[in-house]
N, C-alpha and C. Protein backbone atom coordinates (compact mmCIF):
# COMPACT_ATOMS: atom_id res chain seq x y z
N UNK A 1 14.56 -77.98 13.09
CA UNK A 1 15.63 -77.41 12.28
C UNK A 1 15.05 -76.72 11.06
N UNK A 2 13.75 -77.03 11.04
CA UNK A 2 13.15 -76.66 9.59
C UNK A 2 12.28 -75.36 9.54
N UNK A 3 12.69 -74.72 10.89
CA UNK A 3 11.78 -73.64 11.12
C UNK A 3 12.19 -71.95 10.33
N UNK A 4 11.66 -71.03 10.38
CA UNK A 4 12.02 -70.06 9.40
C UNK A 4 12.84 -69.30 10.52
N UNK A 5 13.43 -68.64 10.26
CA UNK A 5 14.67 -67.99 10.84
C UNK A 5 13.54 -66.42 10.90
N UNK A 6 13.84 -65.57 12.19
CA UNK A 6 12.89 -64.47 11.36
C UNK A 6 13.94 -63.54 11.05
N UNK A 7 13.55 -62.87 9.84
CA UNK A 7 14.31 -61.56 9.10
C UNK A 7 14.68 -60.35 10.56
N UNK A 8 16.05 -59.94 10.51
CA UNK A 8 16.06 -58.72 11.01
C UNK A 8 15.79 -57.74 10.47
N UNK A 9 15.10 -57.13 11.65
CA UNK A 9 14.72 -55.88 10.96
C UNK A 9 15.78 -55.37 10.99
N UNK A 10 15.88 -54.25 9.61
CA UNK A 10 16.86 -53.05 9.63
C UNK A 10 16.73 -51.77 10.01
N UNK A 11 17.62 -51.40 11.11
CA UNK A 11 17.57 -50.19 11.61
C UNK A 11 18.53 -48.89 10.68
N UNK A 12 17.19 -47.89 10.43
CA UNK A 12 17.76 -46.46 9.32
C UNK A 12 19.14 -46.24 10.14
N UNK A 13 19.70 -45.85 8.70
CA UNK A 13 21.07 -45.13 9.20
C UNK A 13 20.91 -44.01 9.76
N UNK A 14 21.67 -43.49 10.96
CA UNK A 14 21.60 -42.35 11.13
C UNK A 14 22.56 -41.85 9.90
N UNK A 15 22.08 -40.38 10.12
CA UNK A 15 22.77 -39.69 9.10
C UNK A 15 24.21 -39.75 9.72
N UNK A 16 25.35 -39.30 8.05
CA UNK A 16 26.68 -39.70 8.27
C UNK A 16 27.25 -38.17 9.24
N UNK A 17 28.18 -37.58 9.76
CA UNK A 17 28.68 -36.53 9.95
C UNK A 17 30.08 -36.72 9.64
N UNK A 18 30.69 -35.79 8.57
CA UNK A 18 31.70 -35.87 7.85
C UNK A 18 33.14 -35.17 8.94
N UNK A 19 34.06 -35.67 9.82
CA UNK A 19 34.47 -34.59 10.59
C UNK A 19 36.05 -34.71 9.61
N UNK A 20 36.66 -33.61 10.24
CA UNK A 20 38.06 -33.69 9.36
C UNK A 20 38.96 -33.47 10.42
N UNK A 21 40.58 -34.60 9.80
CA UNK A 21 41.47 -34.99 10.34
C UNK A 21 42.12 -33.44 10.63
N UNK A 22 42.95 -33.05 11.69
CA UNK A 22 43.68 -31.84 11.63
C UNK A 22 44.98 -32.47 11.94
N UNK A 23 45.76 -31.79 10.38
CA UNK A 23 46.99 -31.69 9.86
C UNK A 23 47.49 -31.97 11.29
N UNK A 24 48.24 -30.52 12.14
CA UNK A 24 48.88 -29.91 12.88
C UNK A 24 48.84 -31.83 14.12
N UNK A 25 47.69 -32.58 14.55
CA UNK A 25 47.22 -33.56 15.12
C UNK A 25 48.41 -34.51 14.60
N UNK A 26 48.10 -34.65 13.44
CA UNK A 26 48.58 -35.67 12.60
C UNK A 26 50.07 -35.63 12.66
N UNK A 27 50.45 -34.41 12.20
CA UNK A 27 52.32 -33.65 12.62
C UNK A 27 52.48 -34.16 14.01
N UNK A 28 52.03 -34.11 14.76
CA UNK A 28 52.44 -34.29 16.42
C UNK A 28 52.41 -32.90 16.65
N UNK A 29 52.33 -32.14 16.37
CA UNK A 29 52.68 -30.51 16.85
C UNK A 29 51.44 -30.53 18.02
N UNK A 30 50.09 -30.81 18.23
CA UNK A 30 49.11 -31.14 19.14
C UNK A 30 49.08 -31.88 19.95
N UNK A 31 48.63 -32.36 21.06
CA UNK A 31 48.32 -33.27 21.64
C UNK A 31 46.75 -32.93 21.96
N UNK A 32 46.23 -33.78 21.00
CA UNK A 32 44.29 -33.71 21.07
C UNK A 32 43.54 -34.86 20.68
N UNK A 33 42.68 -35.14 21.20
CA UNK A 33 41.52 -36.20 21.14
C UNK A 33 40.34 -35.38 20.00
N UNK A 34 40.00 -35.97 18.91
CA UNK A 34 38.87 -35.29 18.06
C UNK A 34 37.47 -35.75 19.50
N UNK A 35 36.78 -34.77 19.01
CA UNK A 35 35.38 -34.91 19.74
C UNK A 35 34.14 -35.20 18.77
N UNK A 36 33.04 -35.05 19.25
CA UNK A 36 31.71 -35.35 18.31
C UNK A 36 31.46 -33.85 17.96
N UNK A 37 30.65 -33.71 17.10
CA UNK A 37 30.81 -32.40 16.68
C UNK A 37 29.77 -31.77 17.61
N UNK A 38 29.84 -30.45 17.37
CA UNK A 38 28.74 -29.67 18.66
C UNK A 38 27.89 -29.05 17.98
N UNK A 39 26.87 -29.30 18.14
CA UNK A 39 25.97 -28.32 17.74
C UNK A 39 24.63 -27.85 18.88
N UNK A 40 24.84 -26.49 18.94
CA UNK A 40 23.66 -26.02 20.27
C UNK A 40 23.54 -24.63 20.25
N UNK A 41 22.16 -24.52 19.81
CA UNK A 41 21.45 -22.73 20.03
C UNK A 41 22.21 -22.15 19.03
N UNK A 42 23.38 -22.24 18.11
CA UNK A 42 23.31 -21.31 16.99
C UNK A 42 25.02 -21.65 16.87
N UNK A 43 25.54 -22.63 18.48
CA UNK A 43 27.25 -22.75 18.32
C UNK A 43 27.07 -24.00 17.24
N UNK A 44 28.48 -23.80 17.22
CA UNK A 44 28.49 -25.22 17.03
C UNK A 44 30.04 -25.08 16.24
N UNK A 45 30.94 -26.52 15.98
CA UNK A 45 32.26 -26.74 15.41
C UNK A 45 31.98 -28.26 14.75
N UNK A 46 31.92 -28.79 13.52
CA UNK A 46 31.73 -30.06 12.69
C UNK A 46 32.89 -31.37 13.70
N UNK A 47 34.18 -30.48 13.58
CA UNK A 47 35.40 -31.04 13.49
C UNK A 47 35.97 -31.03 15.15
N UNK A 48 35.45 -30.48 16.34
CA UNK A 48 36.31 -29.82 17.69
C UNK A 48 37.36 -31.21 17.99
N UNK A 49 38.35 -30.13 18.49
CA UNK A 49 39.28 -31.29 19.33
C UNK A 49 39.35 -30.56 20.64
N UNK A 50 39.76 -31.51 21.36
CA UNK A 50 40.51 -31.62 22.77
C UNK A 50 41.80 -31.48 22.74
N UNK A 51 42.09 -30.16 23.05
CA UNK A 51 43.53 -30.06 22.90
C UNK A 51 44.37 -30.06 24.05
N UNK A 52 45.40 -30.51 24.74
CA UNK A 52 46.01 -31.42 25.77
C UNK A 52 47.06 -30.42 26.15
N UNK A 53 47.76 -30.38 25.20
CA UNK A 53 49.13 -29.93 24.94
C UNK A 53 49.51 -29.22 23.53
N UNK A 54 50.77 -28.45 23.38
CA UNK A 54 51.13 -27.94 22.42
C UNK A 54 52.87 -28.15 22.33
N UNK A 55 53.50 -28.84 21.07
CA UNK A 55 54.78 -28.96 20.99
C UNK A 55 55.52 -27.83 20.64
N UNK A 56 56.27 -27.64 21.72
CA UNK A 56 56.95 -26.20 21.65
C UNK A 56 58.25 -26.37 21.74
N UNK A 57 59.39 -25.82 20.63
CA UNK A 57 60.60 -25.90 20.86
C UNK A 57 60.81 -27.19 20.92
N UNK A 58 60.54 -27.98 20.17
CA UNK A 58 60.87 -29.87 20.60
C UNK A 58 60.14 -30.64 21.47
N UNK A 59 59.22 -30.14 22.50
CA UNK A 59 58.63 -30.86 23.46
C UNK A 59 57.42 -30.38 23.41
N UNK A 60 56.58 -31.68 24.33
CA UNK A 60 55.41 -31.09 24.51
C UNK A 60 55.05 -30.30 25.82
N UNK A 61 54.53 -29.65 25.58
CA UNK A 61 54.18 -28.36 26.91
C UNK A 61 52.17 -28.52 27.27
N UNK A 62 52.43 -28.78 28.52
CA UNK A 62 50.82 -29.13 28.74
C UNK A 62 49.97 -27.89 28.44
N UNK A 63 48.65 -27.92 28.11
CA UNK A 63 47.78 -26.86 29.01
C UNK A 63 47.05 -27.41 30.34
N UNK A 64 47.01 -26.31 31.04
CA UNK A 64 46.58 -26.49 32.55
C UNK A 64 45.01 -27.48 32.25
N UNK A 65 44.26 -27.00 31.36
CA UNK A 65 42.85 -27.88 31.56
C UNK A 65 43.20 -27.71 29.47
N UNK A 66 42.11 -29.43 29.11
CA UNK A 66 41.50 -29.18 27.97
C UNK A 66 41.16 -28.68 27.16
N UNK A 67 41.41 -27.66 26.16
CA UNK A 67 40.63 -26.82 25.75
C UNK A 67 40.01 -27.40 24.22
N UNK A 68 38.94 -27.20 23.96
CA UNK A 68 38.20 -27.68 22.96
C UNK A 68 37.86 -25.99 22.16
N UNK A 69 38.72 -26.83 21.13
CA UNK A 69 39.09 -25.58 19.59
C UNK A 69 38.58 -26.02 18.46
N UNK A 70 38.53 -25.61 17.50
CA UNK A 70 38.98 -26.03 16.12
C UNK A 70 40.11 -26.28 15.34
N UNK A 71 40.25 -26.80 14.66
CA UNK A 71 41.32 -26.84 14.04
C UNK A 71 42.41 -26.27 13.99
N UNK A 72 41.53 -24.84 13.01
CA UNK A 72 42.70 -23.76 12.83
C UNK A 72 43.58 -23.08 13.70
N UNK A 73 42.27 -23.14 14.53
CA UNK A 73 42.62 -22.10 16.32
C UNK A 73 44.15 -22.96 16.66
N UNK A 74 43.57 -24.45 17.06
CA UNK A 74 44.44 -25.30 17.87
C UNK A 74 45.94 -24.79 16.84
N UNK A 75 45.96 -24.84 15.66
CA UNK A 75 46.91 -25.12 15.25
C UNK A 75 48.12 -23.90 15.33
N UNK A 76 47.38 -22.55 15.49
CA UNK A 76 48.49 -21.62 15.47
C UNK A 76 48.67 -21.44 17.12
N UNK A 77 48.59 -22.19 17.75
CA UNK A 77 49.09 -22.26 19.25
C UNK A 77 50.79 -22.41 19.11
N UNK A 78 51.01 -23.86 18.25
CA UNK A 78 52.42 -24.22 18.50
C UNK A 78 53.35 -22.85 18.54
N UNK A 79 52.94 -22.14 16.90
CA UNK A 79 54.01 -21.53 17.11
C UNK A 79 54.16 -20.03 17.76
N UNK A 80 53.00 -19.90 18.44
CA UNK A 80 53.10 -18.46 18.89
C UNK A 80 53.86 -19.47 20.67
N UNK A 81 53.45 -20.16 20.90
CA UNK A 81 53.79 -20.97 22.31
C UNK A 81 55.47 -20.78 22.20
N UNK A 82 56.14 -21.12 20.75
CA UNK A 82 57.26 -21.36 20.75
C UNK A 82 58.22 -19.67 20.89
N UNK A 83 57.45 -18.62 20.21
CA UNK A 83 57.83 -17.78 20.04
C UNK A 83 58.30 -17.32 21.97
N UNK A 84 57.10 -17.77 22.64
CA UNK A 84 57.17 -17.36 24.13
C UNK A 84 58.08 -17.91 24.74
N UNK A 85 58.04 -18.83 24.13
CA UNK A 85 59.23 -20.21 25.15
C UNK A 85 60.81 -19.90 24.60
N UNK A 86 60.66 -19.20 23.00
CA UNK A 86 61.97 -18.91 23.69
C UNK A 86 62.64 -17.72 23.67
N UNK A 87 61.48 -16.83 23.81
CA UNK A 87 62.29 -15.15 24.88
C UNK A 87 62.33 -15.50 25.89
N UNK A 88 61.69 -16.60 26.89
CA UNK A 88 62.05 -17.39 28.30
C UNK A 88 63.25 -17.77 28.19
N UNK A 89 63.89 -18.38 27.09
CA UNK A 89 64.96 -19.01 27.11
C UNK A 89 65.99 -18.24 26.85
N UNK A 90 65.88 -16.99 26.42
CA UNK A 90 66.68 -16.22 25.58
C UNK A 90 66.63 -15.07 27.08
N UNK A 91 65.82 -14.64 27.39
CA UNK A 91 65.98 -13.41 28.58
C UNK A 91 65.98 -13.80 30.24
N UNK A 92 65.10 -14.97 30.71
CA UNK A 92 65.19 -15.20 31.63
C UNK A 92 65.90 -17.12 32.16
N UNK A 93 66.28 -17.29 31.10
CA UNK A 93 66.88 -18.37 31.61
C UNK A 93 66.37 -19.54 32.01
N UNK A 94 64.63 -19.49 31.64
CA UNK A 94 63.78 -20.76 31.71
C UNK A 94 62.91 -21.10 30.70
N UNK A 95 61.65 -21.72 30.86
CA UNK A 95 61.47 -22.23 29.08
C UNK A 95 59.70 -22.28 30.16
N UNK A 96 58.92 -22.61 29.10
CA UNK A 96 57.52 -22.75 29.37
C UNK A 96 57.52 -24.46 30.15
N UNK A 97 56.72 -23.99 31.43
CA UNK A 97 55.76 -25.91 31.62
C UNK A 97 54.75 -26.00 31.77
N UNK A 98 53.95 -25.05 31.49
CA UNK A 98 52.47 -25.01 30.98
C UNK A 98 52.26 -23.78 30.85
N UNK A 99 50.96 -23.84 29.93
CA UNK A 99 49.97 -23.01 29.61
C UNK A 99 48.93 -23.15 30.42
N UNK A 100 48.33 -21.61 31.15
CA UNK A 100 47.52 -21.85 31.90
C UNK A 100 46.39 -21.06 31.69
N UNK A 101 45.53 -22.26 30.63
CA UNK A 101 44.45 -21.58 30.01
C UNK A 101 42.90 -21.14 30.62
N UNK A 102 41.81 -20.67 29.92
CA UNK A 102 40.64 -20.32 30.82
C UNK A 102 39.90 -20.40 29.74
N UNK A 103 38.54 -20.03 29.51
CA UNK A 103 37.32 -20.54 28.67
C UNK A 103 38.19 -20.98 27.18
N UNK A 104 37.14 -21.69 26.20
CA UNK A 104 38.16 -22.36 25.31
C UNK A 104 36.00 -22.12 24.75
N UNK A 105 35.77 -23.51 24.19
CA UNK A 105 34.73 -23.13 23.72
C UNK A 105 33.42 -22.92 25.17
N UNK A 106 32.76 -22.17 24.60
CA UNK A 106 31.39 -21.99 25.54
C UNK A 106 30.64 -20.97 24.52
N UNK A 107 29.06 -21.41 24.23
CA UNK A 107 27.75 -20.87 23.80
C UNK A 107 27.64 -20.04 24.37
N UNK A 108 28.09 -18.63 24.14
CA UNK A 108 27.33 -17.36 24.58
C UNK A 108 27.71 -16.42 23.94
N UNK A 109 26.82 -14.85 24.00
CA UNK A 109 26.73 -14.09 23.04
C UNK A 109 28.49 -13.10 23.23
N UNK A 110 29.10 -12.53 22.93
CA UNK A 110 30.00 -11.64 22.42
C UNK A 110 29.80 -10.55 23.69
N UNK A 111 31.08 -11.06 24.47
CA UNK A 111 31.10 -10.05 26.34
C UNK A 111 29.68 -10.08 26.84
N UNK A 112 29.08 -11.97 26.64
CA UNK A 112 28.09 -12.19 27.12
C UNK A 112 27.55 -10.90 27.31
N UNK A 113 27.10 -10.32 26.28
CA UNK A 113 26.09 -8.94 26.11
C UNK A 113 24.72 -9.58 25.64
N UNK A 114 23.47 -9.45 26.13
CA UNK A 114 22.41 -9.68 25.60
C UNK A 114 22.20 -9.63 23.99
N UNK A 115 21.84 -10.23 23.33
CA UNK A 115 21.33 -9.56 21.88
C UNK A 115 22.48 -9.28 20.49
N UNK A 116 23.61 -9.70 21.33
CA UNK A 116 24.84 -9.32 20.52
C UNK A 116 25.00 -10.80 19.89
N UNK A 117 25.92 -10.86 18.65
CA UNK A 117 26.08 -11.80 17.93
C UNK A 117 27.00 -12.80 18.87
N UNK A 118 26.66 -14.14 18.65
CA UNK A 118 27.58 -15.19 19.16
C UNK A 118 29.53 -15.07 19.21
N UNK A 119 29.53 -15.45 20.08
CA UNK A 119 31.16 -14.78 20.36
C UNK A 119 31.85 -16.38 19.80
N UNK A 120 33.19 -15.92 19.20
CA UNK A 120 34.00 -16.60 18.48
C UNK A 120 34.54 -18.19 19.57
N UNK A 121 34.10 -17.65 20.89
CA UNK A 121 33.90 -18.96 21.66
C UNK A 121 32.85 -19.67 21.26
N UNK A 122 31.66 -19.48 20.60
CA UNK A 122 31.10 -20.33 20.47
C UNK A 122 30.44 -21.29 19.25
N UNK A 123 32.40 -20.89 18.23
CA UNK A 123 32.60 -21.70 17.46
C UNK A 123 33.90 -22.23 17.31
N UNK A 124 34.28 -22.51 18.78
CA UNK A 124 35.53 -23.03 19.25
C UNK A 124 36.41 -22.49 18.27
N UNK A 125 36.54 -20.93 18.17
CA UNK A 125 37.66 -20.67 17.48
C UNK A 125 38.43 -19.35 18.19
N UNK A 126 38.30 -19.60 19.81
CA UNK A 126 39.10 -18.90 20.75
C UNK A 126 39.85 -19.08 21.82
N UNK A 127 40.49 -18.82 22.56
CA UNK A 127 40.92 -19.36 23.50
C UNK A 127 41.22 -18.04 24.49
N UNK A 128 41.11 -18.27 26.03
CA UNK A 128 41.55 -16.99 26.83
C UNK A 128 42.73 -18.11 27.73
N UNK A 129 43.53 -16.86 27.58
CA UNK A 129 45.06 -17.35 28.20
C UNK A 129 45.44 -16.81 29.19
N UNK A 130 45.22 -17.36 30.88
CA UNK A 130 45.43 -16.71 31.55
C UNK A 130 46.68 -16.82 32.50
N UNK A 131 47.29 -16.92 31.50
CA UNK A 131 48.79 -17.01 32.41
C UNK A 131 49.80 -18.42 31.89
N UNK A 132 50.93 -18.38 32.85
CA UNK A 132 52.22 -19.23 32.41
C UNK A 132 52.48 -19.78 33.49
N UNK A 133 53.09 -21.41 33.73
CA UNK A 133 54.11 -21.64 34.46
C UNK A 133 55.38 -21.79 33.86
N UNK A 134 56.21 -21.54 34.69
CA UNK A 134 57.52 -21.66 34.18
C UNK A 134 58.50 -22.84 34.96
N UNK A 135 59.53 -23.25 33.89
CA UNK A 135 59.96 -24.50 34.60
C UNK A 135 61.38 -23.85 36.27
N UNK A 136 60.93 -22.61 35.71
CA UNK A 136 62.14 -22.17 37.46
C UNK A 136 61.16 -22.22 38.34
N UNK A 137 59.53 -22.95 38.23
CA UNK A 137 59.20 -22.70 39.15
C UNK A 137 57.97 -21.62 39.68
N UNK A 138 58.17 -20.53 38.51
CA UNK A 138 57.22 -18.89 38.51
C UNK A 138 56.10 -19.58 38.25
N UNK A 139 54.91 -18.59 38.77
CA UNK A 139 53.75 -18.70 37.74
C UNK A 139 53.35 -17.27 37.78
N UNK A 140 53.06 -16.66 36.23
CA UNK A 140 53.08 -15.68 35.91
C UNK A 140 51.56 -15.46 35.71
N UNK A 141 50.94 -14.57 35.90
CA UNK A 141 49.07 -14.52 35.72
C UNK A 141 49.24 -13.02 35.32
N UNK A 142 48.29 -13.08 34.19
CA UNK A 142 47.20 -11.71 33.70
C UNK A 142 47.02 -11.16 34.32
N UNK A 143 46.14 -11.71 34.96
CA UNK A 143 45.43 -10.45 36.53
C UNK A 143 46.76 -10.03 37.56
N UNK A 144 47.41 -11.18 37.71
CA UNK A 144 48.42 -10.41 38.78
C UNK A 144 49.88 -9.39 38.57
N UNK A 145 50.18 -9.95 37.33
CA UNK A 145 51.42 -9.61 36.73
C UNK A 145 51.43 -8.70 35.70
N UNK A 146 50.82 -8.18 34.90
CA UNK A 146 50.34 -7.60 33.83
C UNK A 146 51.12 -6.25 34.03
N UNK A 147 50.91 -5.37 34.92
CA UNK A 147 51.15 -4.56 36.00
C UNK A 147 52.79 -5.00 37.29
N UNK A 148 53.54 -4.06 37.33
CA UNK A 148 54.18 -3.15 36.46
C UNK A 148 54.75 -3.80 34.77
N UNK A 149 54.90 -2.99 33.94
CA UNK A 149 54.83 -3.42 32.82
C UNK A 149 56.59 -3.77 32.47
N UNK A 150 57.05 -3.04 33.44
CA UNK A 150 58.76 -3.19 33.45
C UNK A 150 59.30 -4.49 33.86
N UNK A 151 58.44 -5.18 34.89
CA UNK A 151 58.84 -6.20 35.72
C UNK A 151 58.84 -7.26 34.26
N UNK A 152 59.96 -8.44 35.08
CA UNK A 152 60.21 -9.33 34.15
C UNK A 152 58.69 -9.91 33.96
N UNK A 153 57.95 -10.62 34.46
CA UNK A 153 56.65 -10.92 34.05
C UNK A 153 55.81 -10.09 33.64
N UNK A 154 55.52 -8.65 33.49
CA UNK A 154 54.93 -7.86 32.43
C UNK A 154 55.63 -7.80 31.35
N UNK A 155 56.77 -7.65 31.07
CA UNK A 155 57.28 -7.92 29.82
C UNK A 155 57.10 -9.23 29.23
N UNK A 156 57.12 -10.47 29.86
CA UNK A 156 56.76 -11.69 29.45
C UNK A 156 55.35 -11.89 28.77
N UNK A 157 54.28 -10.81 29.47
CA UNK A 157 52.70 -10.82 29.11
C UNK A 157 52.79 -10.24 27.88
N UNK A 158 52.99 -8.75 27.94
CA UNK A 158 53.54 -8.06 26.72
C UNK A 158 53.81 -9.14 25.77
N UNK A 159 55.16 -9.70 25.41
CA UNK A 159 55.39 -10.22 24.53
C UNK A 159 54.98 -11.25 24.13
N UNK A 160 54.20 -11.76 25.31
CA UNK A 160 52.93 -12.88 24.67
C UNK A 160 52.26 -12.41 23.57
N UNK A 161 51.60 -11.11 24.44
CA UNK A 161 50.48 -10.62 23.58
C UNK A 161 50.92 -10.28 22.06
N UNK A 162 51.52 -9.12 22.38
CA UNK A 162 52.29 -9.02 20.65
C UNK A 162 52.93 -10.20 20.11
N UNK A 163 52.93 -10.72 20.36
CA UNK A 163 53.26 -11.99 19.55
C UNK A 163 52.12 -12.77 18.76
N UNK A 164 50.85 -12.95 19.89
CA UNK A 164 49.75 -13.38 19.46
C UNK A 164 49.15 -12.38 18.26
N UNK A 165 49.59 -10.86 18.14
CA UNK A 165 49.02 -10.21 17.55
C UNK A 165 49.04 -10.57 15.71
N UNK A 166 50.74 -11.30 15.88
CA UNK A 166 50.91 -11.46 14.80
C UNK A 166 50.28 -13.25 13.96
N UNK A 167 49.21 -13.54 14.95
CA UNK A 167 48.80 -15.00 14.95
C UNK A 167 47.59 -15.28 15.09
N UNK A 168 47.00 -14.31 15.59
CA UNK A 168 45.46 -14.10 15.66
C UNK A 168 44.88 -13.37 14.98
N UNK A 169 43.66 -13.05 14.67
CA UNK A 169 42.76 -12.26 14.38
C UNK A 169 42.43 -11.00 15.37
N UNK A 170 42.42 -11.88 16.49
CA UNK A 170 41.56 -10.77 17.38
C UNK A 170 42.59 -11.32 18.95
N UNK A 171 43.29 -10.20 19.03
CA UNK A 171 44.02 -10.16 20.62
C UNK A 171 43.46 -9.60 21.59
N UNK A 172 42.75 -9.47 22.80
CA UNK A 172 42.20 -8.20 23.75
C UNK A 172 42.58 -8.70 24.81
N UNK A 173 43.77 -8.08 25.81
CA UNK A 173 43.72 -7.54 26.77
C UNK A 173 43.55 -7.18 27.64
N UNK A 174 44.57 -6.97 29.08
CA UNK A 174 43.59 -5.51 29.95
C UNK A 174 43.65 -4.45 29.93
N UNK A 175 44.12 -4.08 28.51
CA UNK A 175 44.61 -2.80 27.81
C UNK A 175 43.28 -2.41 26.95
N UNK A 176 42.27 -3.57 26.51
CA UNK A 176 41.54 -3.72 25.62
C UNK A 176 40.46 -2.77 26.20
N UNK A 177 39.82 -3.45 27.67
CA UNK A 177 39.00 -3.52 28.62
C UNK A 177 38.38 -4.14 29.56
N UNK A 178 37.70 -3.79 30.63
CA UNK A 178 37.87 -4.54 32.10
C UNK A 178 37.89 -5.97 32.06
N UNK A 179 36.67 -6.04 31.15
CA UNK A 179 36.07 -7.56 31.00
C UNK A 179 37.69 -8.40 30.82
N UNK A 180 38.69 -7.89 30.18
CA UNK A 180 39.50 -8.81 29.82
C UNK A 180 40.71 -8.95 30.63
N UNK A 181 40.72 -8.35 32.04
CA UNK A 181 41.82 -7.75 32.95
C UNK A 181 42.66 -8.87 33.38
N UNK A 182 41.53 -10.19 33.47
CA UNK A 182 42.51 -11.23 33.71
C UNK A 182 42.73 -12.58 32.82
N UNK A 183 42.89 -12.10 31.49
CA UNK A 183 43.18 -13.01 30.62
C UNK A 183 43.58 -12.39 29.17
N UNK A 184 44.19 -13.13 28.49
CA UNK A 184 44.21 -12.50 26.72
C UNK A 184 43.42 -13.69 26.07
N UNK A 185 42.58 -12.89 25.67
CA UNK A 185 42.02 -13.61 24.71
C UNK A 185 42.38 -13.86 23.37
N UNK A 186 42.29 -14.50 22.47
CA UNK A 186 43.08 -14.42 21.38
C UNK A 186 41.47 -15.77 20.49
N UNK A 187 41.57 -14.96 18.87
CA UNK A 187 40.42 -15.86 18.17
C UNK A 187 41.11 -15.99 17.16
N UNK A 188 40.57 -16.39 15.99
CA UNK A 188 40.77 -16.30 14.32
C UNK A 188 39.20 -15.63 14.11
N UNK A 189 38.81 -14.86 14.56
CA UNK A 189 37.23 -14.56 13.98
C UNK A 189 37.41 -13.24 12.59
N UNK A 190 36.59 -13.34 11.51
CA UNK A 190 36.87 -12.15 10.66
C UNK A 190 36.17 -10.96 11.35
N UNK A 191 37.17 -9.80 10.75
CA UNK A 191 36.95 -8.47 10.73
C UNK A 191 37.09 -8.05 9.31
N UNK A 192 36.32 -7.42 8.95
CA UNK A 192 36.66 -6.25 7.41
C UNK A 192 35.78 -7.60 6.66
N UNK A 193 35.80 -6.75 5.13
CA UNK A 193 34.99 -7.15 4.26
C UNK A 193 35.69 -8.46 3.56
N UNK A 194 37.00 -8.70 3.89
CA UNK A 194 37.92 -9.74 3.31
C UNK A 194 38.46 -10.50 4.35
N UNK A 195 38.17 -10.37 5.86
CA UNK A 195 38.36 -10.86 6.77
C UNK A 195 39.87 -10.97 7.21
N UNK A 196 41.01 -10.10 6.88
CA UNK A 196 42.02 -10.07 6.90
C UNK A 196 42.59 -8.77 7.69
N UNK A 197 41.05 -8.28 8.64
CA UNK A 197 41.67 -6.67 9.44
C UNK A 197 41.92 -7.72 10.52
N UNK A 198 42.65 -7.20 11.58
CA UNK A 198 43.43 -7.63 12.92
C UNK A 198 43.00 -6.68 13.68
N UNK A 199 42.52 -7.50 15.19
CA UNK A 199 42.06 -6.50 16.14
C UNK A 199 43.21 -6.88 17.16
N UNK A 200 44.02 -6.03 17.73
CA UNK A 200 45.37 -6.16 18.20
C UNK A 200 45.00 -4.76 19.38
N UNK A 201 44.36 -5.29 20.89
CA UNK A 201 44.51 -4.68 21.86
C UNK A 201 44.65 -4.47 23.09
């Protein structure tokens, strides 16, 4: 009983990483899991979440897969989502049941161009949106529907887009160019010397 106990050793702290709560999470307006922060080759986000869903019009409305954003990004989803859900409700008589999204964050350079600066995906502050389901049942797609622009689902894309225009930084299109034929992309990335120009195309 009289024997010496041996000292634990103490193992160094790793260093702390400071991440921050997002508001919009906290509101319920999200449905997201925080993640570890990312850092790789030049990406990286302190704070990313997993974003699930977006509360639109009172409910929550899924996205088709995960998308891992930032904060800010995640947060102006709700209300451009709501703006969509209800010219659905207002012109065609149905409401959004998912979002059917496509890349969210991924490390690569800007229209994966060689040599070009890191694209706003790969500081989880983008998202490409490639389409809608709807609760009558539709599913409306970029690539397929976009075209004629009269039909009720080109007008639905349309008014996605301009809508996003007024919510994003940066909107592109398959109006923009090819690369973007089957999705809208939409960021918060700056343009101009005050970061307050809008790329809307």
């Amino acid at each position: 009983a009289g024997e010496d106990a041996e000292e634990p050793v103490a193992e160094p702290e790793p260093p702390r990483t400071y991440q921050a709560a997002c508001p919009a999470v906290l509101l319920g307006l999200l449905e997201a899991q925080a993640l570890p922060p990312i850092d790789e080759d030049g990406c990286g986000e302190r704070s990313p979440l997993s974003v699930t869903g977006v509360l639109v019009n009172g409910r929550m409305v899924p996205l088709s897969a995960p998308a891992i954003l930032n904060c800010q990004m995640a947060s102006s989803l709700p209300e451009w989502a709501a703006t969509v859900d209800g010219y659905l409700a207002a012109r065609e008589d149905t409401r959004l049941s998912e979002i059917v999204v496509g890349t969210s964050y991924a490390c690569r350079p800007r229209n994966n161009a060689e040599g070009a600066n890191i694209s706003e995906h790969g500081f989880a502050n983008a998202l490409d949106i490639v389409g809608f389901t709807l609760e009558d049942g539709r599913a409306v797609s970029v690539a397929d529907d976009w075209m004629p622009s009269g039909a009720s689902a080109g007008r639905l894309l349309r008014l996605a887009h301009d809508a996003a225009c007024a919510r994003f930084t940066t909107v592109l299109g398959p109006e923009a160019n090819a690369r973007h034929e089957d999705h809208l992309h939409l960021d918060l990335g700056c343009h101009g010397a005050a970061c307050t120009a809008r790329l809307c195309e």
